[in-house]
PDB file of N, CA and C in Angstrom:
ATOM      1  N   UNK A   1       3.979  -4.194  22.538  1.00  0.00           N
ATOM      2  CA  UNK A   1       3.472  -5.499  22.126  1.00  0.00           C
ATOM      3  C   UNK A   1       3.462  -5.558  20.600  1.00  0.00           C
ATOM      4  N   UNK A   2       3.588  -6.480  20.575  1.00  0.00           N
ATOM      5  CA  UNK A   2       4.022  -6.574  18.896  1.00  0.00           C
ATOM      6  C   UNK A   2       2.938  -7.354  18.011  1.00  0.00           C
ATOM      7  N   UNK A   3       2.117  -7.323  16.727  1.00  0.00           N
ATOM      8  CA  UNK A   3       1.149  -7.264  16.156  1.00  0.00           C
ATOM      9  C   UNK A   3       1.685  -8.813  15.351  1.00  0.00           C
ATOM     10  N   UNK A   4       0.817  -9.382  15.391  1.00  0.00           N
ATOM     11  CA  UNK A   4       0.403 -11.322  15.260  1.00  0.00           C
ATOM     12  C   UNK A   4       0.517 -10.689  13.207  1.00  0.00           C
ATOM     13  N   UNK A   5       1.457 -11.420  12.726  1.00  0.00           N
ATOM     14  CA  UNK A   5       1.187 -11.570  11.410  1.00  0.00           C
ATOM     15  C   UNK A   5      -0.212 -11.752  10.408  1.00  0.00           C
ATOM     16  N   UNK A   6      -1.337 -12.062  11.053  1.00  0.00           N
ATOM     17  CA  UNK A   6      -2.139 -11.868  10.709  1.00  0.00           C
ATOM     18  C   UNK A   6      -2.966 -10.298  10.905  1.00  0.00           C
ATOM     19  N   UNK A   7      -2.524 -10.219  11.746  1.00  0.00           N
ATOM     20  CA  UNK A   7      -2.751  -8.376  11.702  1.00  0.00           C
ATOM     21  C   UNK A   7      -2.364  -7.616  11.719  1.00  0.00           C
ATOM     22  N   UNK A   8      -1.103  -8.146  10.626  1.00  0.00           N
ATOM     23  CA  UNK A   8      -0.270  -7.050  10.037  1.00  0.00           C
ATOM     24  C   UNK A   8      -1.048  -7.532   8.524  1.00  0.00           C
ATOM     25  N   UNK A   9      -1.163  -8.917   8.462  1.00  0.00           N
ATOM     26  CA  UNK A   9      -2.144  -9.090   6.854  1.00  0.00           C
ATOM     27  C   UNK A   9      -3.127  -8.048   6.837  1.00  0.00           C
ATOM     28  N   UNK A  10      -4.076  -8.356   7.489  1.00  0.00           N
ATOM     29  CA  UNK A  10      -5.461  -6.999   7.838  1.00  0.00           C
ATOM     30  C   UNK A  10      -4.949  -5.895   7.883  1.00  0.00           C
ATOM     31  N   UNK A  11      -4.008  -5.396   8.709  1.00  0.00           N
ATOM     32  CA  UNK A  11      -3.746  -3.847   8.017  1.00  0.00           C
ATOM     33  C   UNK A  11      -3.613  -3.724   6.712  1.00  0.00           C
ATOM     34  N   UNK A  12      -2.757  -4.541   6.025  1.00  0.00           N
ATOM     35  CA  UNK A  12      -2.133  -4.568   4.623  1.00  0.00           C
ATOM     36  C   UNK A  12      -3.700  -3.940   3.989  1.00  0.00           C
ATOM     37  N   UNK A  13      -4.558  -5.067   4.324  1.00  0.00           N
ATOM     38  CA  UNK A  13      -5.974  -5.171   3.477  1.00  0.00           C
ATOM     39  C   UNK A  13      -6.675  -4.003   3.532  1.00  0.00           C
ATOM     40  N   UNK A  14      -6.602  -3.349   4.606  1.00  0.00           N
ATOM     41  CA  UNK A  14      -7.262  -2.042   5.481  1.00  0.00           C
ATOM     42  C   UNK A  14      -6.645  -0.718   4.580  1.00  0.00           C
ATOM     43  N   UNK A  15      -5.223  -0.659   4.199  1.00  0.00           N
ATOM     44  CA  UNK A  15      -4.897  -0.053   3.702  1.00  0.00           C
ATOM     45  C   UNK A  15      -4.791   0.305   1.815  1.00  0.00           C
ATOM     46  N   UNK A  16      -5.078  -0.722   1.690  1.00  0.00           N
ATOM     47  CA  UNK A  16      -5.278  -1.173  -0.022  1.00  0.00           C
ATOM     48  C   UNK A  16      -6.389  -0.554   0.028  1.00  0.00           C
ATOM     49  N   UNK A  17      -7.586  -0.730   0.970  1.00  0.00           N
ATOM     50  CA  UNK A  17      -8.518  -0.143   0.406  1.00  0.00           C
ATOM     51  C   UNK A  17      -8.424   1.421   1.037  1.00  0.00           C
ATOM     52  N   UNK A  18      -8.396   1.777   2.269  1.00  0.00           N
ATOM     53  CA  UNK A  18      -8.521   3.289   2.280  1.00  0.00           C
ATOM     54  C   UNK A  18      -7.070   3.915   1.255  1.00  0.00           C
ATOM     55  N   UNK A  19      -6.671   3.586   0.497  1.00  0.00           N
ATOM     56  CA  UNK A  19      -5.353   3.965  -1.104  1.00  0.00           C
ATOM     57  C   UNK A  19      -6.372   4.018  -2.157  1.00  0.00           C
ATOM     58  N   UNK A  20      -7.345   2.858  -2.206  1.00  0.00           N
ATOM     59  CA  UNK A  20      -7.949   2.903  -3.448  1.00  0.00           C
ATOM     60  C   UNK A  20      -8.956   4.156  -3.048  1.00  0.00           C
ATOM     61  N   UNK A  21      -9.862   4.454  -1.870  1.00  0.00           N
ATOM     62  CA  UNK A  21     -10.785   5.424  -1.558  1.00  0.00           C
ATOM     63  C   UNK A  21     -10.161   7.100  -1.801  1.00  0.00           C
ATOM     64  N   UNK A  22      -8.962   6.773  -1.710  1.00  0.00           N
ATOM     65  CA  UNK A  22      -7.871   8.413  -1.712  1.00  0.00           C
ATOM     66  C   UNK A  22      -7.871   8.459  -2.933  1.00  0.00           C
ATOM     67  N   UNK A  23      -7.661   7.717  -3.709  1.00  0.00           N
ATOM     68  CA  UNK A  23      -7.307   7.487  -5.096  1.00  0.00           C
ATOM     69  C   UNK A  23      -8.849   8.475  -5.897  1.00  0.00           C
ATOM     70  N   UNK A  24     -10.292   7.421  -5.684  1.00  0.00           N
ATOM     71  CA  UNK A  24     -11.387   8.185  -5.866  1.00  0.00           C
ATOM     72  C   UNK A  24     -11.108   9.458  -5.526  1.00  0.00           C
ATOM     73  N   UNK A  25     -10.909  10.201  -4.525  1.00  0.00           N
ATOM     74  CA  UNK A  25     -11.761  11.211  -4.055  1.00  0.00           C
ATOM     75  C   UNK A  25     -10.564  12.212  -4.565  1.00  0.00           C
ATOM     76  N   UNK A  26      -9.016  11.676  -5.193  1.00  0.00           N
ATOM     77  CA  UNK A  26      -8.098  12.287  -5.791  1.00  0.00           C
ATOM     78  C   UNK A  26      -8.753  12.666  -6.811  1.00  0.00           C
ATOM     79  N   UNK A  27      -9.275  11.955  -7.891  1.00  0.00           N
ATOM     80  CA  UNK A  27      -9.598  12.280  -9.911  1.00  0.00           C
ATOM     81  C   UNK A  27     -10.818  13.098  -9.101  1.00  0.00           C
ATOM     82  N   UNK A  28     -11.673  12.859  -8.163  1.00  0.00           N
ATOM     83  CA  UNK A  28     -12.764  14.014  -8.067  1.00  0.00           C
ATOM     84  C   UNK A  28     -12.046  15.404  -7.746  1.00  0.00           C
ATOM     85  N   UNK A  29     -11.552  15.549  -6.909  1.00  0.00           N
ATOM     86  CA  UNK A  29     -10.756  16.879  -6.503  1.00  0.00           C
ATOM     87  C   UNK A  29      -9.863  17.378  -8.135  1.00  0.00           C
ATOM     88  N   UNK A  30      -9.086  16.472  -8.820  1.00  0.00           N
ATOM     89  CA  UNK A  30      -9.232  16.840 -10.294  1.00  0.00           C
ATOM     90  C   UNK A  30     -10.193  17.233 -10.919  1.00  0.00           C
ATOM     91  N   UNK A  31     -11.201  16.468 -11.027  1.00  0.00           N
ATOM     92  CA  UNK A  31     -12.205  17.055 -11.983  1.00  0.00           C
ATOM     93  C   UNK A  31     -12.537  18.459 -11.459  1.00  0.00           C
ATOM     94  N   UNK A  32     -12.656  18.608 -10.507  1.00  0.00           N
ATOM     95  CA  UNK A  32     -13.346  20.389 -10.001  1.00  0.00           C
ATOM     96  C   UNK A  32     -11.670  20.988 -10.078  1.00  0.00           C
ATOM     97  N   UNK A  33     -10.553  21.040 -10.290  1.00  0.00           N
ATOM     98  CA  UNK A  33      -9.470  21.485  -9.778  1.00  0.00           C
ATOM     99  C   UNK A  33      -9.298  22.396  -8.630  1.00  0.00           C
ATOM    100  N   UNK A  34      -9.436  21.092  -7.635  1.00  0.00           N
ATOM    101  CA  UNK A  34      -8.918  21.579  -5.811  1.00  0.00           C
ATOM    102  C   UNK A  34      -8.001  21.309  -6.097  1.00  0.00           C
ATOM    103  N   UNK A  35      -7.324  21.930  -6.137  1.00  0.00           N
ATOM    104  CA  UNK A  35      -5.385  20.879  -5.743  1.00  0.00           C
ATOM    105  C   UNK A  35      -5.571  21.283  -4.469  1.00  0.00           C
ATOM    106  N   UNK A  36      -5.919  21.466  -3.669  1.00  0.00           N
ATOM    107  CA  UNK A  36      -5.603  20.960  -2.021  1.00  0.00           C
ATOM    108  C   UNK A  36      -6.079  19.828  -2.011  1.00  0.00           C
ATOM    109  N   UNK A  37      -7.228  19.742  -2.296  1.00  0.00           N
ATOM    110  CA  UNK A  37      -8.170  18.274  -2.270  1.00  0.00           C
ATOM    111  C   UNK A  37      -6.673  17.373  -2.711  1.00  0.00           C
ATOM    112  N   UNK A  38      -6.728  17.640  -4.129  1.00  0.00           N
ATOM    113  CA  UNK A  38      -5.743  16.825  -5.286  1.00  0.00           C
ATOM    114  C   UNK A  38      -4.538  16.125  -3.648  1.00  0.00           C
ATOM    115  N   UNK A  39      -4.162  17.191  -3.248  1.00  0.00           N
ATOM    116  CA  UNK A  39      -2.845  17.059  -2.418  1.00  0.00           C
ATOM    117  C   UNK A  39      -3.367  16.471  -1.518  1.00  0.00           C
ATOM    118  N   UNK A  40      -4.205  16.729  -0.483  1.00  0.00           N
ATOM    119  CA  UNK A  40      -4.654  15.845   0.555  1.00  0.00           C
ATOM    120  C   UNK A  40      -4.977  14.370   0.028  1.00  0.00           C
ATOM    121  N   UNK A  41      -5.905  13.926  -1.162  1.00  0.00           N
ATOM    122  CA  UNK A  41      -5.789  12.841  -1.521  1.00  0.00           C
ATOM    123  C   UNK A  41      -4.307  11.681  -1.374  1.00  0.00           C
ATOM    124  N   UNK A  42      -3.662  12.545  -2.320  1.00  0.00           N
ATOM    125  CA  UNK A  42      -2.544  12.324  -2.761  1.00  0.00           C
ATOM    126  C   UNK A  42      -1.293  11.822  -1.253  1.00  0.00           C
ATOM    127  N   UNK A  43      -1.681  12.560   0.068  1.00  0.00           N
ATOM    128  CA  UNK A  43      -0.832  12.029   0.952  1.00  0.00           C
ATOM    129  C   UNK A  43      -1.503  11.098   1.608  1.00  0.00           C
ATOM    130  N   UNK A  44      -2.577  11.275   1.428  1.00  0.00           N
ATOM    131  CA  UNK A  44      -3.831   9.838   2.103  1.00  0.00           C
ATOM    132  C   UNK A  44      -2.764   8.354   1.464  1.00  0.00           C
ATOM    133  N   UNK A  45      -2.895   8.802  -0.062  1.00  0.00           N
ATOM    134  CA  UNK A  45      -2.229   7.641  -0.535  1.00  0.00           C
ATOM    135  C   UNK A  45      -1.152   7.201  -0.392  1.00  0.00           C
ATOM    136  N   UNK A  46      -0.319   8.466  -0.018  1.00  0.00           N
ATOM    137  CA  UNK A  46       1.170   7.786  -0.003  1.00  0.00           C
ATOM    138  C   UNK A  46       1.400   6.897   1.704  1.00  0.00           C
ATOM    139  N   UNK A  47       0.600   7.763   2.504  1.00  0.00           N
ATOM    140  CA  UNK A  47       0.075   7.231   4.204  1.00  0.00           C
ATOM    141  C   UNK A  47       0.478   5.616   3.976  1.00  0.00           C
ATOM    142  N   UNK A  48      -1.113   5.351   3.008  1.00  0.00           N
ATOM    143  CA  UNK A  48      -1.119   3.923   3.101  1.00  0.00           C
ATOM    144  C   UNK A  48      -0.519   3.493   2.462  1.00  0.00           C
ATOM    145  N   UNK A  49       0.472   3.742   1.296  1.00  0.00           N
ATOM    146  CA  UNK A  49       1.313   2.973   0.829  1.00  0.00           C
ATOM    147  C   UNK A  49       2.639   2.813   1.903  1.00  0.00           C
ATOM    148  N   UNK A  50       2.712   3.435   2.759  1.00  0.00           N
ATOM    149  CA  UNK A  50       3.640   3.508   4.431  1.00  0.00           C
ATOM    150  C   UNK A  50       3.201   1.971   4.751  1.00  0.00           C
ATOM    151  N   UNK A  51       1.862   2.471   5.239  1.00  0.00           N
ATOM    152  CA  UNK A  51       1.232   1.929   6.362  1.00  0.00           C
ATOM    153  C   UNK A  51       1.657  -0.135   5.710  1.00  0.00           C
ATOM    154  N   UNK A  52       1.205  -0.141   4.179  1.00  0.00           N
ATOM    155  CA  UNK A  52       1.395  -1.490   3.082  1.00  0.00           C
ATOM    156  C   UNK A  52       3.072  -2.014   3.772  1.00  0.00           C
ATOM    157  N   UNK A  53       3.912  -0.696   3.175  1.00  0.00           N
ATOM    158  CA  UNK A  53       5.467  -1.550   3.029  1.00  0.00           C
ATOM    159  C   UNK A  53       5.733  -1.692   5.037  1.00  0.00           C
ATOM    160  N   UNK A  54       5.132  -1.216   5.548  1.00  0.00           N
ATOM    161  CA  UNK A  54       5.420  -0.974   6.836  1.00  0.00           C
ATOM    162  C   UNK A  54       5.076  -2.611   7.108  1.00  0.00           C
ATOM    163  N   UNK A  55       4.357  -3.070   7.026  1.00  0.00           N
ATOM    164  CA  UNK A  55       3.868  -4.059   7.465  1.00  0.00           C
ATOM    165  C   UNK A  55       4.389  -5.249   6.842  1.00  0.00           C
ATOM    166  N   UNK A  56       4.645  -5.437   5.712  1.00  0.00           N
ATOM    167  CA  UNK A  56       5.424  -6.275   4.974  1.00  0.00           C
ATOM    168  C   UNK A  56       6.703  -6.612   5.445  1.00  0.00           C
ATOM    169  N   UNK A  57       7.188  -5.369   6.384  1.00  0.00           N
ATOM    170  CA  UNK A  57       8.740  -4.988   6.661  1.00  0.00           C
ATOM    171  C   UNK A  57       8.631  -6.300   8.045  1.00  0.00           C
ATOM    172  N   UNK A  58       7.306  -6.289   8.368  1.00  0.00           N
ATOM    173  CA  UNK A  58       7.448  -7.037   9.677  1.00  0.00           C
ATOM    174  C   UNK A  58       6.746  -8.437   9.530  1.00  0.00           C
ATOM    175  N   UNK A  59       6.847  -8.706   8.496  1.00  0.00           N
ATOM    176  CA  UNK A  59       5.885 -10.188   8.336  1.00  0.00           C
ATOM    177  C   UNK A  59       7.401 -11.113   8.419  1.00  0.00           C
ATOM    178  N   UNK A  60       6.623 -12.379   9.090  1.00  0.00           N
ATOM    179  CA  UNK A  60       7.664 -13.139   8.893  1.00  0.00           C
ATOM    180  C   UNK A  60       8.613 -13.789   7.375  1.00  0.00           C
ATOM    181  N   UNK A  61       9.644 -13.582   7.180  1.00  0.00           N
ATOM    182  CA  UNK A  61      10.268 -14.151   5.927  1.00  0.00           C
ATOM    183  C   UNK A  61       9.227 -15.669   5.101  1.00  0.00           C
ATOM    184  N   UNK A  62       9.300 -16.425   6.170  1.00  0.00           N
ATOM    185  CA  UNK A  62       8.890 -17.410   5.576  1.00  0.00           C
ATOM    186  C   UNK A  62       6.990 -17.389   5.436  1.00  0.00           C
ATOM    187  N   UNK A  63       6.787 -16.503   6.056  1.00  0.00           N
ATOM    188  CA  UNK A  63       5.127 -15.857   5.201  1.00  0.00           C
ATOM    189  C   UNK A  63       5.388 -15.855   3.903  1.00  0.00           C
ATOM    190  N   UNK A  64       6.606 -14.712   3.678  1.00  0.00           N
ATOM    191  CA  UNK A  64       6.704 -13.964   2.273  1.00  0.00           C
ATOM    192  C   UNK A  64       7.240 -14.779   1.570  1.00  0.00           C
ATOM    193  N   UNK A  65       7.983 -16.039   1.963  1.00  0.00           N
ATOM    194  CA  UNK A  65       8.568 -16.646   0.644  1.00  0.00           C
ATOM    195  C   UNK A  65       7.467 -17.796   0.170  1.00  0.00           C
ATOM    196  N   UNK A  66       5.832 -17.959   0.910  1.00  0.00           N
ATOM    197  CA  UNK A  66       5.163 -18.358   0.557  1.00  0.00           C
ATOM    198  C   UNK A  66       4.330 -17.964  -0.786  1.00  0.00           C
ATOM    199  N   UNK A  67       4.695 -16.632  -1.095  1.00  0.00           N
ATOM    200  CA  UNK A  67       4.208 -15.726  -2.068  1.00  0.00           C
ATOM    201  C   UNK A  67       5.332 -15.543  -3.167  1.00  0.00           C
ATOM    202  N   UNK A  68       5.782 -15.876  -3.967  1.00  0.00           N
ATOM    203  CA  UNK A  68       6.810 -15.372  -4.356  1.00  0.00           C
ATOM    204  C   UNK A  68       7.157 -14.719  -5.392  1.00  0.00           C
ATOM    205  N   UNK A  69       5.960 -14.821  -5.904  1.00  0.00           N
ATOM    206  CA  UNK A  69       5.294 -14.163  -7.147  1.00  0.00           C
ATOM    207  C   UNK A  69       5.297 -12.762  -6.444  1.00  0.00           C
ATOM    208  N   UNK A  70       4.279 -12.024  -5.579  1.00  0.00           N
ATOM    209  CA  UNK A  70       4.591 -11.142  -5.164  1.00  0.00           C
ATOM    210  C   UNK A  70       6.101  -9.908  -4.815  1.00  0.00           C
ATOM    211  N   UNK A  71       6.498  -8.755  -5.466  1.00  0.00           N
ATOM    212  CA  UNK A  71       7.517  -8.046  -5.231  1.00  0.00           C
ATOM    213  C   UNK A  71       7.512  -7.880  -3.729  1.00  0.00           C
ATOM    214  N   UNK A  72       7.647  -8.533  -2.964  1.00  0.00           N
ATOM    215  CA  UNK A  72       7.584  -7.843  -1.786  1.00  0.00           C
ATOM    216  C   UNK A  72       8.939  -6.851  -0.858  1.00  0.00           C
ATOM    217  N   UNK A  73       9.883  -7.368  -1.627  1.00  0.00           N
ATOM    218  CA  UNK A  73      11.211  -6.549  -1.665  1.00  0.00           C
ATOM    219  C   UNK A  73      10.969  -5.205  -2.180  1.00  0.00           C
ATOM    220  N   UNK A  74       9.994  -4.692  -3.365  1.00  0.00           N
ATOM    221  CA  UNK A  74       9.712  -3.120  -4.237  1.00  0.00           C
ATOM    222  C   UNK A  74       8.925  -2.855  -2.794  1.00  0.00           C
ATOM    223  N   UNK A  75       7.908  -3.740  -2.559  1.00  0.00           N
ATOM    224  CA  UNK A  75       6.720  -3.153  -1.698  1.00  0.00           C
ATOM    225  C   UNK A  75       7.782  -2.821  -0.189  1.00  0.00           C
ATOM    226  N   UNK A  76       8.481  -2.638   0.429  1.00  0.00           N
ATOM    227  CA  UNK A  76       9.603  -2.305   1.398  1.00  0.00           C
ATOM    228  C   UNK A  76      10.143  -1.016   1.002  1.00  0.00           C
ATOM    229  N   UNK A  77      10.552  -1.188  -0.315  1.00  0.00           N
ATOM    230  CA  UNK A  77      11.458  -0.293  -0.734  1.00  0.00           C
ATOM    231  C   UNK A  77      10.560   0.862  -0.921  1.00  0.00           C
ATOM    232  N   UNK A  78       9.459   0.429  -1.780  1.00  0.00           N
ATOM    233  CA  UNK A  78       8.537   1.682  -1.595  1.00  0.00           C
ATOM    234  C   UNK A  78       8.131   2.475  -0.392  1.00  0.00           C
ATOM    235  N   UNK A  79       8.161   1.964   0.358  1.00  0.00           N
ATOM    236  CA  UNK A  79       7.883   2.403   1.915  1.00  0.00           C
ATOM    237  C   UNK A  79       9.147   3.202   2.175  1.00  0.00           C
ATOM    238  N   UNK A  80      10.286   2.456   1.931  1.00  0.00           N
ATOM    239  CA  UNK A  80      11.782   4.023   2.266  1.00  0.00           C
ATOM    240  C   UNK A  80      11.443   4.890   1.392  1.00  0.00           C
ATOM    241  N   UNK A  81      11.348   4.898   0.187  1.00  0.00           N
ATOM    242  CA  UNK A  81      11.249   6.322  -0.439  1.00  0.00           C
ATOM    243  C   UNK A  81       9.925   7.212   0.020  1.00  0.00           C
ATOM    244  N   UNK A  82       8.877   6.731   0.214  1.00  0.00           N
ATOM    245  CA  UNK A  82       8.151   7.293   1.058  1.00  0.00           C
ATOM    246  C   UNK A  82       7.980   7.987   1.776  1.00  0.00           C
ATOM    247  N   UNK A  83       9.121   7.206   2.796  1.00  0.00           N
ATOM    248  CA  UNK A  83       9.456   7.831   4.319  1.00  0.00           C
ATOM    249  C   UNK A  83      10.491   8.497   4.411  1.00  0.00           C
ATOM    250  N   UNK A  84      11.977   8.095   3.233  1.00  0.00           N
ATOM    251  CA  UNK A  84      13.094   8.788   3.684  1.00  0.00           C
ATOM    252  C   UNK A  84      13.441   9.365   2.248  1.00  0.00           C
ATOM    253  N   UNK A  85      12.888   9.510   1.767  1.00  0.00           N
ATOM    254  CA  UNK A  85      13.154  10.153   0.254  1.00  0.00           C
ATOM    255  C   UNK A  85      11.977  10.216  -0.747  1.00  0.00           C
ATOM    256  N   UNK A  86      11.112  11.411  -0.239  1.00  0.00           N
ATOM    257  CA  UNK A  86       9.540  11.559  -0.583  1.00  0.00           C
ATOM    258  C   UNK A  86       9.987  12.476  -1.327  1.00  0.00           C
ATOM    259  N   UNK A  87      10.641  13.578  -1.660  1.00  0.00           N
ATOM    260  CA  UNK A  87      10.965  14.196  -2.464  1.00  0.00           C
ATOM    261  C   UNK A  87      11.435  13.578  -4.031  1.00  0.00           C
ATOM    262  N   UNK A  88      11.529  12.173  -4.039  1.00  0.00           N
ATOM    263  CA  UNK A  88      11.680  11.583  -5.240  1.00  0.00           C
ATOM    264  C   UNK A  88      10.398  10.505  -5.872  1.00  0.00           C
ATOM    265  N   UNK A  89       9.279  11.135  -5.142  1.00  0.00           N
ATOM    266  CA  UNK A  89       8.326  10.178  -5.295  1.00  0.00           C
ATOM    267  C   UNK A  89       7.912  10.564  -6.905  1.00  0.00           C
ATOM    268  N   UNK A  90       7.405   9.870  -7.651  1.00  0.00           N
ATOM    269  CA  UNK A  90       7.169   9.955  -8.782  1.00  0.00           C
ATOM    270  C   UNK A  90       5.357   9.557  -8.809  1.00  0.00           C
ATOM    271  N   UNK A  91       4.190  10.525  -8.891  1.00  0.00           N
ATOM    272  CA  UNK A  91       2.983  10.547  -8.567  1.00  0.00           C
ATOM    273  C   UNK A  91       2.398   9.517  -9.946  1.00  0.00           C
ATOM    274  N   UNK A  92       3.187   9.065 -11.222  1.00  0.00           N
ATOM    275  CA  UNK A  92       3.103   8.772 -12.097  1.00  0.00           C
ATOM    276  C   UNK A  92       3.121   6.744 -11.432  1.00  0.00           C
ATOM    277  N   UNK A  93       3.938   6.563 -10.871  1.00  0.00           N
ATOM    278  CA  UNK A  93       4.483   5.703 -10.371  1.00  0.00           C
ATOM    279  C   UNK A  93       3.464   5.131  -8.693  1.00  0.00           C
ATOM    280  N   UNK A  94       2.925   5.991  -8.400  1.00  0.00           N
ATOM    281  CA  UNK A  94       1.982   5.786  -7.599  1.00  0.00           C
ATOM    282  C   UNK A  94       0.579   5.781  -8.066  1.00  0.00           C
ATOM    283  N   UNK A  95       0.090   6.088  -8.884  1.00  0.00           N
ATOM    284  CA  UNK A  95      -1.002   5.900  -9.679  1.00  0.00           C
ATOM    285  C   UNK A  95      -1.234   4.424 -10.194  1.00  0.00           C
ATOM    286  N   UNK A  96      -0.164   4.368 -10.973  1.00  0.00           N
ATOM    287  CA  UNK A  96       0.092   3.020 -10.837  1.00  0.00           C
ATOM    288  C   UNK A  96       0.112   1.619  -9.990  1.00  0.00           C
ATOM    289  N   UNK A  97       0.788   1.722  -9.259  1.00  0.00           N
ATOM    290  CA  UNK A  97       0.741   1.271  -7.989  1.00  0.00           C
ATOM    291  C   UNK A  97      -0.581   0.501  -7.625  1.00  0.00           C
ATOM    292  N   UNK A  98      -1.295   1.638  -7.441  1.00  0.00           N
ATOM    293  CA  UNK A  98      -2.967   1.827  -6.641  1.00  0.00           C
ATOM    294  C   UNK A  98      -3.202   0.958  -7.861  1.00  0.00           C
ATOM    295  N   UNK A  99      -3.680   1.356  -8.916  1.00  0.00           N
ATOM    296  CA  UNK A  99      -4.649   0.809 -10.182  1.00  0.00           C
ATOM    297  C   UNK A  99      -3.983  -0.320 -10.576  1.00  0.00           C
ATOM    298  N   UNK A 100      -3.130  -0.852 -10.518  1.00  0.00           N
ATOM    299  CA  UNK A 100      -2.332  -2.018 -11.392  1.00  0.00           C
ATOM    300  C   UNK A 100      -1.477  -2.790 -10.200  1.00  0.00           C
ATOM    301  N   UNK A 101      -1.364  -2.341  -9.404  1.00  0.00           N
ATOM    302  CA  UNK A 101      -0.863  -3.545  -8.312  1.00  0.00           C
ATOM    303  C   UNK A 101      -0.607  -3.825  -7.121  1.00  0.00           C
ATOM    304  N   UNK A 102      -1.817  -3.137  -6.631  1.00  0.00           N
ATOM    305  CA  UNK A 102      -2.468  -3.616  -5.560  1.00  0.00           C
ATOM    306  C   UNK A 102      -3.326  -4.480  -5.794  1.00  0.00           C
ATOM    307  N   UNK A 103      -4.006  -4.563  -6.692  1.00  0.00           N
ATOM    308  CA  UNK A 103      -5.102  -6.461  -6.965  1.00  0.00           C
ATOM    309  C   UNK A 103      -4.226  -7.402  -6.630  1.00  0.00           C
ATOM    310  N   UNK A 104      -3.327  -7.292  -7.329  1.00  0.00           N
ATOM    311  CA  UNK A 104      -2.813  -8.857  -6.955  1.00  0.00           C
ATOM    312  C   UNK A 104      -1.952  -9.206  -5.651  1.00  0.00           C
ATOM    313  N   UNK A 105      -1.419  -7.752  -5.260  1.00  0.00           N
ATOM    314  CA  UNK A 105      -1.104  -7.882  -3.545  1.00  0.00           C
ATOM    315  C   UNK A 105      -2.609  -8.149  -2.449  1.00  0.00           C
ATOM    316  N   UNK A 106      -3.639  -7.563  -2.797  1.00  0.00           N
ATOM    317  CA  UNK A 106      -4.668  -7.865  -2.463  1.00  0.00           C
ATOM    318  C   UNK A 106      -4.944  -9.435  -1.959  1.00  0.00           C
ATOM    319  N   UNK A 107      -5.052  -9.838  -3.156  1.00  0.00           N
ATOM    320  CA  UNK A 107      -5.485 -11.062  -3.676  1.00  0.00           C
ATOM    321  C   UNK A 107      -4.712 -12.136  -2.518  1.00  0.00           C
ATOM    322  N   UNK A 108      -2.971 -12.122  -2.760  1.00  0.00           N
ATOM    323  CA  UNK A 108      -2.301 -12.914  -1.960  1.00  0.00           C
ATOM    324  C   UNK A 108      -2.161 -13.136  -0.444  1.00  0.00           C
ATOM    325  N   UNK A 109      -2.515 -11.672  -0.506  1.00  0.00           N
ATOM    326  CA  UNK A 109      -2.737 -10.970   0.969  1.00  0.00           C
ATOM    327  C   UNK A 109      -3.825 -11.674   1.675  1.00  0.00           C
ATOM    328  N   UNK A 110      -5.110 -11.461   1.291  1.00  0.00           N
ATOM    329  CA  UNK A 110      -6.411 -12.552   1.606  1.00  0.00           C
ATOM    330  C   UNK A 110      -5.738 -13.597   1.910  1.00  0.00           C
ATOM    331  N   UNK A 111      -5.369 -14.344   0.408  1.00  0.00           N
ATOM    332  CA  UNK A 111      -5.176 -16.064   0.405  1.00  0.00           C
ATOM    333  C   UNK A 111      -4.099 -16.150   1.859  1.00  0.00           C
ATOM    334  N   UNK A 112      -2.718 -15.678   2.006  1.00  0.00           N
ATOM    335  CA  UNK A 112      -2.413 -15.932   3.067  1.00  0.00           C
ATOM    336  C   UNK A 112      -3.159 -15.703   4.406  1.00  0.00           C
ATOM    337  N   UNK A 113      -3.663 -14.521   4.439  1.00  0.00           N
ATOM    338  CA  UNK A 113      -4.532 -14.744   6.231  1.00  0.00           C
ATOM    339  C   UNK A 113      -5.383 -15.734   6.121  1.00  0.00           C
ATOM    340  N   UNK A 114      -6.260 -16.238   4.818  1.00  0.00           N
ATOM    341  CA  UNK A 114      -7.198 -17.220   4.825  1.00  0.00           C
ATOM    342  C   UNK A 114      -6.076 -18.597   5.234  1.00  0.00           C
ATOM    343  N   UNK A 115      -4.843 -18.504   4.714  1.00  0.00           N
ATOM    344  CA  UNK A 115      -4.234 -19.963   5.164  1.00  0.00           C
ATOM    345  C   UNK A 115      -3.642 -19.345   7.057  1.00  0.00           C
ATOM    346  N   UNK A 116      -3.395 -18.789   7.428  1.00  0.00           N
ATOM    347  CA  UNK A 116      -3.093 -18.295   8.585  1.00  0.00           C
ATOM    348  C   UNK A 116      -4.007 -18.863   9.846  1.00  0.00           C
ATOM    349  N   UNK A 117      -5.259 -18.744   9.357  1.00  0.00           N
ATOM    350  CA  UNK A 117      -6.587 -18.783  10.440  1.00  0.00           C
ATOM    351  C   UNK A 117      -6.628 -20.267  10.907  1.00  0.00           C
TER     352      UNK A 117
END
């Protein structure tokens, strides 16, 4: 059975935030230097950055061309390197990501399920 575009929005949302919670509990596992912690954080995040382009992959086109401001073509693509070429992930580039742009995927993300309902 296949998941109603609106709850593929709510995952989106679900996942922005358990990315931003990995993200926290990542700079803590820094500050004490766990790098297991560091690393477990660190795949928490890349999970939900899956779980983000995964879902995007299945929204309807004309959802996404309601947004258009939004990259939602990077946010896909991020999800293949992820999944099929994680060995080129750049942790510099995912930091990023989390702190600088997910708000405004956030943001659009809401406004569309709020127009959805």
């Amino acid at each position: 059975m296949s998941r109603s575009a609106s709850e593929r929005l709510q995952d989106i949302i679900d996942a922005i935030a358990r990315a931003r919670i990995a993200d926290d509990r990542m700079t803590q596992a820094e500050e004490i230097h766990d790098d297991d912690g560091v690393k477990v954080a660190f795949e928490s995040i890349l999970h939900n950055l899956f779980v983000i382009g995964e879902a995007v992959k299945s929204l309807p086109i004309s959802l996404l061309e309601e947004s258009s401001d939004i990259p939602w073509r990077d946010i896909a693509a991020l999800r293949d390197v992820i999944g099929h070429h994680y060995h080129r992930v750049v942790p510099a580039i995912i930091h990023r990501t989390v702190h600088v742009d997910l708000e405004p995927l956030e943001r659009e993300v809401r406004e569309l399920l709020r127009r959805s309902r």
